[in-house]
C-alpha atoms as a PDB file:
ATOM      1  CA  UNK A   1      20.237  49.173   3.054  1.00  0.00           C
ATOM      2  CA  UNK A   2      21.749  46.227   2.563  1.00  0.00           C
ATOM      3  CA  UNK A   3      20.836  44.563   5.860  1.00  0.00           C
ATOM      4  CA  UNK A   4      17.199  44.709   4.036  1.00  0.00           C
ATOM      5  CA  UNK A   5      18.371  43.278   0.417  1.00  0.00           C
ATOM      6  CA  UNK A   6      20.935  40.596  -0.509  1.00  0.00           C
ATOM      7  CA  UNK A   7      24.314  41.894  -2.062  1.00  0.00           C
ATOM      8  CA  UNK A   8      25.340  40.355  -5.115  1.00  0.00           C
ATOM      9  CA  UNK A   9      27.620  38.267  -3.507  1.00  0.00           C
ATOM     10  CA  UNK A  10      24.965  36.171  -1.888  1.00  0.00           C
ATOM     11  CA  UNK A  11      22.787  36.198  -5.050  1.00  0.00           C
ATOM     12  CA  UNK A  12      25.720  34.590  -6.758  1.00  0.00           C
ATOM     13  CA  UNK A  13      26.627  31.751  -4.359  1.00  0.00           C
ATOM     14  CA  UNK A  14      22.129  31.236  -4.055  1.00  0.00           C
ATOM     15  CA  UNK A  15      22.367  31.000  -7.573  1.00  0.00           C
ATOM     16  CA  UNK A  16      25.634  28.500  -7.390  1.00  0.00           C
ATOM     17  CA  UNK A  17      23.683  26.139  -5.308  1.00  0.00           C
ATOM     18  CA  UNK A  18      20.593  26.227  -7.277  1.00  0.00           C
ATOM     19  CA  UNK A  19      22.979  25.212 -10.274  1.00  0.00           C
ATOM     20  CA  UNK A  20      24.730  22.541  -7.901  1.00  0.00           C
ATOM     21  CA  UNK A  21      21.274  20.986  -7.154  1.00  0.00           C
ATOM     22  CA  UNK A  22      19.946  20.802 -10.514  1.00  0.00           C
ATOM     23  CA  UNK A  23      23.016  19.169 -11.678  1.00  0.00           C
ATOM     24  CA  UNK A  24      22.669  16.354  -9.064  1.00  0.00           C
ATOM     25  CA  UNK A  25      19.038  16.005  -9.616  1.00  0.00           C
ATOM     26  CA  UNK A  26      19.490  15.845 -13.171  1.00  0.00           C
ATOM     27  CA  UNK A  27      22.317  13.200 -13.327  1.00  0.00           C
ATOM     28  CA  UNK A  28      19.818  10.864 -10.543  1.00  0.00           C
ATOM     29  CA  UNK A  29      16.920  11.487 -13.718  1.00  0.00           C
ATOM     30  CA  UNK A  30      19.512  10.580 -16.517  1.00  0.00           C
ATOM     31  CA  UNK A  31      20.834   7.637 -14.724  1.00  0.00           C
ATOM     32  CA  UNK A  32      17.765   6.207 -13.898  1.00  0.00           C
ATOM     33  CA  UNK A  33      16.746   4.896 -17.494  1.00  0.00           C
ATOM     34  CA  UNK A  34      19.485   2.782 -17.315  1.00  0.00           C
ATOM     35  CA  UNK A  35      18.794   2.287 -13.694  1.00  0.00           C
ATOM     36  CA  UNK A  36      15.476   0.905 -14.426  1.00  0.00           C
ATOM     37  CA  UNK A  37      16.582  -0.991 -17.586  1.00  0.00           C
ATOM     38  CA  UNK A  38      19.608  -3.124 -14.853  1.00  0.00           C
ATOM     39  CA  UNK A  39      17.036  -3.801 -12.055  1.00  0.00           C
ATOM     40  CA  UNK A  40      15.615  -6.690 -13.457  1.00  0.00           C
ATOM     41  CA  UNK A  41      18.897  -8.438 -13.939  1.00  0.00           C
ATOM     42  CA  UNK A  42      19.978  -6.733 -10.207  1.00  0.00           C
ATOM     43  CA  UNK A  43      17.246  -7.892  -8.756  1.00  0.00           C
ATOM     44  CA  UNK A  44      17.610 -11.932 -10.064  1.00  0.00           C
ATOM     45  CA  UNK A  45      21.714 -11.256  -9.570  1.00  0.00           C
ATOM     46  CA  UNK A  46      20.550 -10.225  -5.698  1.00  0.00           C
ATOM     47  CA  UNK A  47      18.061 -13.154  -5.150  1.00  0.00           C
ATOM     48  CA  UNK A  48      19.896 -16.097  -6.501  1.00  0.00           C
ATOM     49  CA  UNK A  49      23.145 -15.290  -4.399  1.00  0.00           C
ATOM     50  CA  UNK A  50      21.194 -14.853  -1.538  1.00  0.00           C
ATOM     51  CA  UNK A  51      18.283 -16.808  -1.299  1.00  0.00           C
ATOM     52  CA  UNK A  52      18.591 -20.745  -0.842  1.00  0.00           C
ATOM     53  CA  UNK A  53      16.618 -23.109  -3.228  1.00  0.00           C
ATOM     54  CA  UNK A  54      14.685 -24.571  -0.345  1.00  0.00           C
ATOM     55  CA  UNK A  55      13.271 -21.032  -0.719  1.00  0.00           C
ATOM     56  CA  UNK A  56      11.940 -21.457  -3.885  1.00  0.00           C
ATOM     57  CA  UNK A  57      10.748 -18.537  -6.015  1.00  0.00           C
ATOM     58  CA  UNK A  58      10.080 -14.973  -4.422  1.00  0.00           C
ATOM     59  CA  UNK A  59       6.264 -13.933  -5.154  1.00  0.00           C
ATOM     60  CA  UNK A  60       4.570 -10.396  -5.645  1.00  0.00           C
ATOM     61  CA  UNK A  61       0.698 -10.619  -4.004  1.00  0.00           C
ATOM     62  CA  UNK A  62      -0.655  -7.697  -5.747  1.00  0.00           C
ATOM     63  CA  UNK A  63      -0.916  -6.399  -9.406  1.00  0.00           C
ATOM     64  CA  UNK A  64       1.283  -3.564  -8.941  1.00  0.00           C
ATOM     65  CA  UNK A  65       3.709  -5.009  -6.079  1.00  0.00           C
ATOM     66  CA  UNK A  66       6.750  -6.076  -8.941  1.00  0.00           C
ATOM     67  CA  UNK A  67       6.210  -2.674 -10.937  1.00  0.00           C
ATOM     68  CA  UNK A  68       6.418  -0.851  -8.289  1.00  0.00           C
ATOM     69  CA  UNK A  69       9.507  -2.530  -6.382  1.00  0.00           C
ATOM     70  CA  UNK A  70      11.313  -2.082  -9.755  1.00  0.00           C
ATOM     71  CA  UNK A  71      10.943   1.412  -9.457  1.00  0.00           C
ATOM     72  CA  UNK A  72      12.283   2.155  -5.246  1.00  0.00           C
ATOM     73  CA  UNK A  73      15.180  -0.520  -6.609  1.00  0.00           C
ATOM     74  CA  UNK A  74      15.758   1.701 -10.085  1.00  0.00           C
ATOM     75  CA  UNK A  75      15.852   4.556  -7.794  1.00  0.00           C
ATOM     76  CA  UNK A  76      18.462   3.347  -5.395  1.00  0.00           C
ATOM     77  CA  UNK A  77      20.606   2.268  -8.269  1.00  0.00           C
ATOM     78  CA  UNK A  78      20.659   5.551  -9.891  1.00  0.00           C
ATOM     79  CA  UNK A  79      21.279   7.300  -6.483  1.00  0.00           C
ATOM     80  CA  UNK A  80      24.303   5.055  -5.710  1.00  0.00           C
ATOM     81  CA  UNK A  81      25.587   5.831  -9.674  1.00  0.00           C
ATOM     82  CA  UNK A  82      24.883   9.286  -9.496  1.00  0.00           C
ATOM     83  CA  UNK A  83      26.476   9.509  -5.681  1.00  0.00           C
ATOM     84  CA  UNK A  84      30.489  10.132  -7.219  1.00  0.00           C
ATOM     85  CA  UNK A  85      29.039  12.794  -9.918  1.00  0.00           C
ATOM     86  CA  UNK A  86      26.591  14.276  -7.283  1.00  0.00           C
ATOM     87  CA  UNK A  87      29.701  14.385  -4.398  1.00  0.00           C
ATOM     88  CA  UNK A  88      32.071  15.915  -6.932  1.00  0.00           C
ATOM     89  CA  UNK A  89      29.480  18.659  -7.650  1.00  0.00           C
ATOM     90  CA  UNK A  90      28.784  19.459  -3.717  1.00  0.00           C
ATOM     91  CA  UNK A  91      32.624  19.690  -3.418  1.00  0.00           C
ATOM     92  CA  UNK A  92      32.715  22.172  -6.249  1.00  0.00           C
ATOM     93  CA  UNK A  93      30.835  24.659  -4.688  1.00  0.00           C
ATOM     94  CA  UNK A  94      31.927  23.859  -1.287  1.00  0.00           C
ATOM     95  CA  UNK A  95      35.354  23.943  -1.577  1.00  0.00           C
ATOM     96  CA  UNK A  96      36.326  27.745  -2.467  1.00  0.00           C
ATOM     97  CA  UNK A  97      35.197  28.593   0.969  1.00  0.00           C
ATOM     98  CA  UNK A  98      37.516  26.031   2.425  1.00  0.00           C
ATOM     99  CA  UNK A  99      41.073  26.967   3.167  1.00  0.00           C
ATOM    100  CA  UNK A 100      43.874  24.397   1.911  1.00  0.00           C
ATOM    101  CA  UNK A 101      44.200  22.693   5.269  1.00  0.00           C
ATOM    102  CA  UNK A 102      40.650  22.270   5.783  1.00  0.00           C
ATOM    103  CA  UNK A 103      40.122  21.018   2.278  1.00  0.00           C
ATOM    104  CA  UNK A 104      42.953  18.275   2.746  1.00  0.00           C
ATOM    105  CA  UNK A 105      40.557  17.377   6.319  1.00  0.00           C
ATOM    106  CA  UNK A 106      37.325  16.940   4.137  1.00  0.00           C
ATOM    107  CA  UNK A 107      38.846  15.408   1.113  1.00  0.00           C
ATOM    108  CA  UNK A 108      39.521  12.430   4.411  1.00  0.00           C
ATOM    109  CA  UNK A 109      36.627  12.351   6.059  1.00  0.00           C
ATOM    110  CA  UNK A 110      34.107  12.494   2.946  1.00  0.00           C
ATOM    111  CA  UNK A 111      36.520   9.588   1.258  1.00  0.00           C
ATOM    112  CA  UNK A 112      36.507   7.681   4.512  1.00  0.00           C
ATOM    113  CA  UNK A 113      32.841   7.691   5.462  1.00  0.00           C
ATOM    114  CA  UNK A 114      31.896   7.009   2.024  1.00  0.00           C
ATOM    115  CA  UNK A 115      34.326   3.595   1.279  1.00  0.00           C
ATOM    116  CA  UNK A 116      33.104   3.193   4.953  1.00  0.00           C
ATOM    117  CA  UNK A 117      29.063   2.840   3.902  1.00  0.00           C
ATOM    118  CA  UNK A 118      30.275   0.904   1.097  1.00  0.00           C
ATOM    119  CA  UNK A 119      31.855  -1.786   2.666  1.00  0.00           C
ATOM    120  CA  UNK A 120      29.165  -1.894   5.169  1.00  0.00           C
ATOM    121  CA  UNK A 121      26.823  -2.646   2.730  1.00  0.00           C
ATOM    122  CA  UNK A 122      29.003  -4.600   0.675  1.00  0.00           C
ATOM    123  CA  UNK A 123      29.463  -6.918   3.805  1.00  0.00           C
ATOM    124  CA  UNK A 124      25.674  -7.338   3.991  1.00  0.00           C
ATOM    125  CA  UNK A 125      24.797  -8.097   0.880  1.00  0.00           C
ATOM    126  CA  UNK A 126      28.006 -10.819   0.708  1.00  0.00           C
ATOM    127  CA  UNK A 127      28.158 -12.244   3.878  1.00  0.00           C
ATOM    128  CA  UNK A 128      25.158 -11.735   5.954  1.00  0.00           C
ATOM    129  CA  UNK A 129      22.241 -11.971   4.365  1.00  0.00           C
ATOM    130  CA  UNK A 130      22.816 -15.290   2.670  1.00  0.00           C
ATOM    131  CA  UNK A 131      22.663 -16.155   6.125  1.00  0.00           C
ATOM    132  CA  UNK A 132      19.729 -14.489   7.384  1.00  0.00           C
ATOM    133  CA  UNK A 133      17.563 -16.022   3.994  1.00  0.00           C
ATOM    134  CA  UNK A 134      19.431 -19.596   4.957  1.00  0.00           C
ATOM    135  CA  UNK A 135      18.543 -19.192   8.705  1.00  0.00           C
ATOM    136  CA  UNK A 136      14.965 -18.486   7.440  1.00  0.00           C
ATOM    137  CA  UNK A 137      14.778 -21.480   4.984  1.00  0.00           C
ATOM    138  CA  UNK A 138      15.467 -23.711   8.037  1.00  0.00           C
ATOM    139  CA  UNK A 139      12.069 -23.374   9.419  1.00  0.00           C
ATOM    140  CA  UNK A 140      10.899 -24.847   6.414  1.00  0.00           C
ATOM    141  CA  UNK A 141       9.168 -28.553   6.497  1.00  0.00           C
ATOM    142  CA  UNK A 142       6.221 -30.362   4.823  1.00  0.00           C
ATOM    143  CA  UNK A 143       3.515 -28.688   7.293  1.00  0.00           C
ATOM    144  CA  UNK A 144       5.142 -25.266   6.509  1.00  0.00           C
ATOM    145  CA  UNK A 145       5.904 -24.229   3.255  1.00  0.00           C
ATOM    146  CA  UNK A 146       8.022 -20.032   2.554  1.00  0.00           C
ATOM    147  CA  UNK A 147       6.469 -18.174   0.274  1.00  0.00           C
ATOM    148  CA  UNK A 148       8.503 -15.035   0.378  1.00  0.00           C
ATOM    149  CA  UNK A 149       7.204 -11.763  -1.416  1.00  0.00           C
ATOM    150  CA  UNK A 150       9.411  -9.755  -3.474  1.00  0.00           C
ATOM    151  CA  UNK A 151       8.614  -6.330  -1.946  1.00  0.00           C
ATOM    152  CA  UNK A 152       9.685  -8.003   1.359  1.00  0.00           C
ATOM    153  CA  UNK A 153      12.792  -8.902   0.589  1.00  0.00           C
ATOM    154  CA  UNK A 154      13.777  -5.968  -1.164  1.00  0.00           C
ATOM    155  CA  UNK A 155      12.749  -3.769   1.460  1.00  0.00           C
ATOM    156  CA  UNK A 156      15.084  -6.601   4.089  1.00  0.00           C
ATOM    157  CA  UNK A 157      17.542  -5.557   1.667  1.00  0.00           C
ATOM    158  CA  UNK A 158      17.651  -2.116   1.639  1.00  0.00           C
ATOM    159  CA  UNK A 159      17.178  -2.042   5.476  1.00  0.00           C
ATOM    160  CA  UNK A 160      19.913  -4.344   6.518  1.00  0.00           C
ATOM    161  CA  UNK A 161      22.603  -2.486   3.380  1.00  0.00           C
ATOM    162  CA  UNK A 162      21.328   0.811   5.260  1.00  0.00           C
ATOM    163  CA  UNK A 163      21.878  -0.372   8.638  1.00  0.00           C
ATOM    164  CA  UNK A 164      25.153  -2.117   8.232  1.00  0.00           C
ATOM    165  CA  UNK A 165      26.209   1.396   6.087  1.00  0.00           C
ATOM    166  CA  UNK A 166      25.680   3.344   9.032  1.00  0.00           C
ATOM    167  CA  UNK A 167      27.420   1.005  11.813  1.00  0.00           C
ATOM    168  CA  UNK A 168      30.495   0.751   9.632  1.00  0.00           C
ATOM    169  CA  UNK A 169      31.108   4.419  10.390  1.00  0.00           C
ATOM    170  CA  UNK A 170      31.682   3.721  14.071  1.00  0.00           C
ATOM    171  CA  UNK A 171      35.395   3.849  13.400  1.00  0.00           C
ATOM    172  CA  UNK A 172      34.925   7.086  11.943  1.00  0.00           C
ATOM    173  CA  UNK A 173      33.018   8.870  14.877  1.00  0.00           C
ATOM    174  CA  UNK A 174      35.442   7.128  17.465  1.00  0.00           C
ATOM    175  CA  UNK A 175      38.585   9.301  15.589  1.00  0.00           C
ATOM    176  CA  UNK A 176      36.590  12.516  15.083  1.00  0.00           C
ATOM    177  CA  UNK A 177      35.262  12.340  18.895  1.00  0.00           C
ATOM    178  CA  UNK A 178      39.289  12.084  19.904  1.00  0.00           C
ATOM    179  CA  UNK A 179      40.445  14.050  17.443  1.00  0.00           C
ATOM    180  CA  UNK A 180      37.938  17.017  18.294  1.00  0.00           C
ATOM    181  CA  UNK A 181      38.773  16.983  21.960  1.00  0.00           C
ATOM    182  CA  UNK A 182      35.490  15.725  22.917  1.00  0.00           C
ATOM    183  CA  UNK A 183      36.571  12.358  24.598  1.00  0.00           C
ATOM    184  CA  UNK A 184      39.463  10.466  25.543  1.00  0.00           C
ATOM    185  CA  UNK A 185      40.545   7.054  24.530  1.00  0.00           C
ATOM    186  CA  UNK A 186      40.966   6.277  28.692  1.00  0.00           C
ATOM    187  CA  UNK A 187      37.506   7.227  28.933  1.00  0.00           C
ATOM    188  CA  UNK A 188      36.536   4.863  25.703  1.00  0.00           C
ATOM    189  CA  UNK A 189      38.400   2.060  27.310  1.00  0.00           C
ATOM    190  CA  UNK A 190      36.812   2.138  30.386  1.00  0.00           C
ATOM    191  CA  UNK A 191      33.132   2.353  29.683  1.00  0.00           C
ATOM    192  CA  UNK A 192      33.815  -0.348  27.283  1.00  0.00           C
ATOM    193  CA  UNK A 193      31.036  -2.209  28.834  1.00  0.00           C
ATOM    194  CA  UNK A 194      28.242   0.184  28.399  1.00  0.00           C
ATOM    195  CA  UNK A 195      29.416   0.226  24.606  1.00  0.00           C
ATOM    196  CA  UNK A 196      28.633  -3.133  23.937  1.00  0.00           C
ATOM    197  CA  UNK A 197      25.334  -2.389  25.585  1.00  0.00           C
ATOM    198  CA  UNK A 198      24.241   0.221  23.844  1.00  0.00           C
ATOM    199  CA  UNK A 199      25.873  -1.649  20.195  1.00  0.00           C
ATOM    200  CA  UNK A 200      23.384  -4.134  21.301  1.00  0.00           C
ATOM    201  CA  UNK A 201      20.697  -2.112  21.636  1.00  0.00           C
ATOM    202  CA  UNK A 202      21.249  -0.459  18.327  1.00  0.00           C
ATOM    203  CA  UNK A 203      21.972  -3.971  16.499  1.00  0.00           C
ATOM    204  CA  UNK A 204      18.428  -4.931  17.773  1.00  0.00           C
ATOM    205  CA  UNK A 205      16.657  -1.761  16.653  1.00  0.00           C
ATOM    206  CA  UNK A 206      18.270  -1.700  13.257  1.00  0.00           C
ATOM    207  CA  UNK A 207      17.562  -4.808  12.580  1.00  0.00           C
ATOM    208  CA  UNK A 208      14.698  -7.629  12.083  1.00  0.00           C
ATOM    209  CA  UNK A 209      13.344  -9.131  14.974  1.00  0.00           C
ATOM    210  CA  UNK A 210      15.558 -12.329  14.172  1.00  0.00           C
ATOM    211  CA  UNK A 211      18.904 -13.316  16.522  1.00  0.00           C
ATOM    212  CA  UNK A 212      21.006 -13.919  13.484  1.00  0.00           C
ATOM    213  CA  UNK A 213      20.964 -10.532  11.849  1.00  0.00           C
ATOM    214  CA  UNK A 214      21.263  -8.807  15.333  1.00  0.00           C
ATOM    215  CA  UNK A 215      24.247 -10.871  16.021  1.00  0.00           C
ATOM    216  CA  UNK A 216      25.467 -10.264  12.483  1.00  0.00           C
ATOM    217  CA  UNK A 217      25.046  -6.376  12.985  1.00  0.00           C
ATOM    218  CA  UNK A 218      26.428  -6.407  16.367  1.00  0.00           C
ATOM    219  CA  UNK A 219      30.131  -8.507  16.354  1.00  0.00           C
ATOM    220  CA  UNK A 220      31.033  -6.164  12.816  1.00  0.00           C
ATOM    221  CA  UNK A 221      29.827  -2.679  14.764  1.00  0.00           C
ATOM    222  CA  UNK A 222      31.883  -4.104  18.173  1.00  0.00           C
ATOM    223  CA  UNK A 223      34.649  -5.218  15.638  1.00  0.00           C
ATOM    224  CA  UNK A 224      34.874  -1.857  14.362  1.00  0.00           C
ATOM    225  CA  UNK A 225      34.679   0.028  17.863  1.00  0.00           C
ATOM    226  CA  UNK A 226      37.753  -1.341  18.843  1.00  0.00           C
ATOM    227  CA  UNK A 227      39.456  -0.518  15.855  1.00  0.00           C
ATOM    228  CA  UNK A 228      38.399   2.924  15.916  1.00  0.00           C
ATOM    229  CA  UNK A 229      40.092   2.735  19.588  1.00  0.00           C
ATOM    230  CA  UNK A 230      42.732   1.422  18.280  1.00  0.00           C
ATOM    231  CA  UNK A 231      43.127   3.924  15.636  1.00  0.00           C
ATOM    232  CA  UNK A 232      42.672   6.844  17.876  1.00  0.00           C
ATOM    233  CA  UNK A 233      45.196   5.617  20.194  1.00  0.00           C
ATOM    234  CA  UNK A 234      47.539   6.311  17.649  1.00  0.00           C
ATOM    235  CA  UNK A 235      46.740   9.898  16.871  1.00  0.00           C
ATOM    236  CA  UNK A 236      49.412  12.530  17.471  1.00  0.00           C
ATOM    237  CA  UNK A 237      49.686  13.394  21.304  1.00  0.00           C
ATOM    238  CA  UNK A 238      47.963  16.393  22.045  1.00  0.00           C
ATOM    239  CA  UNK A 239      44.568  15.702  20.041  1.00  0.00           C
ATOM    240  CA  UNK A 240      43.268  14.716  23.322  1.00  0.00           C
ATOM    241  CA  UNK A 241      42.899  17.838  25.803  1.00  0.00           C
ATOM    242  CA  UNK A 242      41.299  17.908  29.596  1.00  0.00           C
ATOM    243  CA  UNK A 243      38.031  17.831  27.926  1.00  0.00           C
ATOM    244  CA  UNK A 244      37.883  14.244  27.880  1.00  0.00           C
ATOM    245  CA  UNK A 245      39.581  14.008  31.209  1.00  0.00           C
ATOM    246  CA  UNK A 246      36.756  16.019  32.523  1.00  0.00           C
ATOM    247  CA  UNK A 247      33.860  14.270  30.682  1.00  0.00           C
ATOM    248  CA  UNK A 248      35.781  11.190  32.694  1.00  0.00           C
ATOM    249  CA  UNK A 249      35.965  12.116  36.184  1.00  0.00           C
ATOM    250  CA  UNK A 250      32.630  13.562  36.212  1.00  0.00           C
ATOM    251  CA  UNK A 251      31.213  10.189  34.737  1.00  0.00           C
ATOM    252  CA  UNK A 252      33.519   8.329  37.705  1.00  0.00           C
END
């Protein structure tokens, strides 16, 4: 009988989660009033610092284009306020299942990939697309004039913050890959060539079909490899097993 109806047990936790989930949703609806009310001054904040004034101003080419990009930007904002309340939430109803040990090993990795993202995007926003929105101005001349739509550069925004997010956690899967058993740090060393390959390869996917923000994407991600090597190298002996040794000779 109850292989054919839930216990209470599993009610309970079903009924946990729901709570969970409402809680996030709700605080990604209450924070985007003041979300929506911030974009506007975001927005200018974002577009001054990064675009030139050879640029001139950034345009919207159809009635709706400005409403609507303050809206996907008032979204992001709240999600990125809401992400600490929403991640405290998640790690209230995760956590009783955890034992202490495992709880200490989430409480890392959760912390780490998060700051991780951060300063990923953080470093775009600062340092590299200035650049990219300089790099484009250059083209500029008296036979070619930029006019730059709004939507466009939010959405170069968003893409490149997103991107450079995810590469930045390329220290974090080089640890967990060693610390897991599932490579070595030999192995890592010596196929260091086909990693810078396949960081270019990314680099050009993730990015626009432009040099500088490939290049931009691809010395921080390579950067970041080697630390992660680095890093691992100095794990406790032992978190590397014949696994990786194996994955190695049969790659040989």
């Amino acid at each position: 009988m109850s292989l054919l109806f839930p216990t209470q047990e599993i009610i309970s936790h079903i009924e946990a989660l729901r709570k969970t989930l409402l809680l996030c949703i709700g605080a990604v609806f209450v924070l985007y009033i003041p979300a929506y009310a911030a974009a506007p001054w975001c927005i200018k904040l974002l577009t001054s610092w990064a675009c030139p004034a050879s640029l001139g101003p950034l345009n919207y080419f159809s009635p709706m284009e400005a409403f609507l990009v303050r809206l996907k930007f008032s979204l992001v904002l709240s999600l990125a306020f809401s992400y600490p309340w929403c991640a405290f939430r998640i790690w209230n109803y995760v956590a009783p299942a955890l034992y202490e040990r495992e709880k200490r090993a989430a409480r890392f990795w959760i912390t780490a990939a998060s700051l991780l993202f951060l300063a990923g995007a953080v470093f775009c926003v600062v340092f590299v697309l200035p650049l990219i929105m300089k790099f484009s101005a250059g083209f500029a001349s008296d036979a070619l004039k930029p006019v730059i739509g709004l939507a466009h550069f939010i959405d170069l925004c968003g893409m490149l913050a997103l991107a450079f997010g995810t590469v930045f956690q390329i220290p974090l899967v080089v640890l967990i890959a060693v610390r897991f058993r599932i490579i070595s740090v030999e192995f890592l060393k010596e196929k260091r060539p086909y990693v810078i390959t396949v960081l270019l390869i990314i680099a050009a996917i993730l990015t626009p079909p432009d040099v500088v923000s490939q290049l931009m994407l691809f010395f921080p991600s390579w950067l970041l490899y080697e630390v992660g090597v680095f890093l691992a190298g100095r794990l406790p002996r032992g978190t590397e097993t014949a696994a990786g040794t194996r994955l190695k000779n049969k790659n040989l």
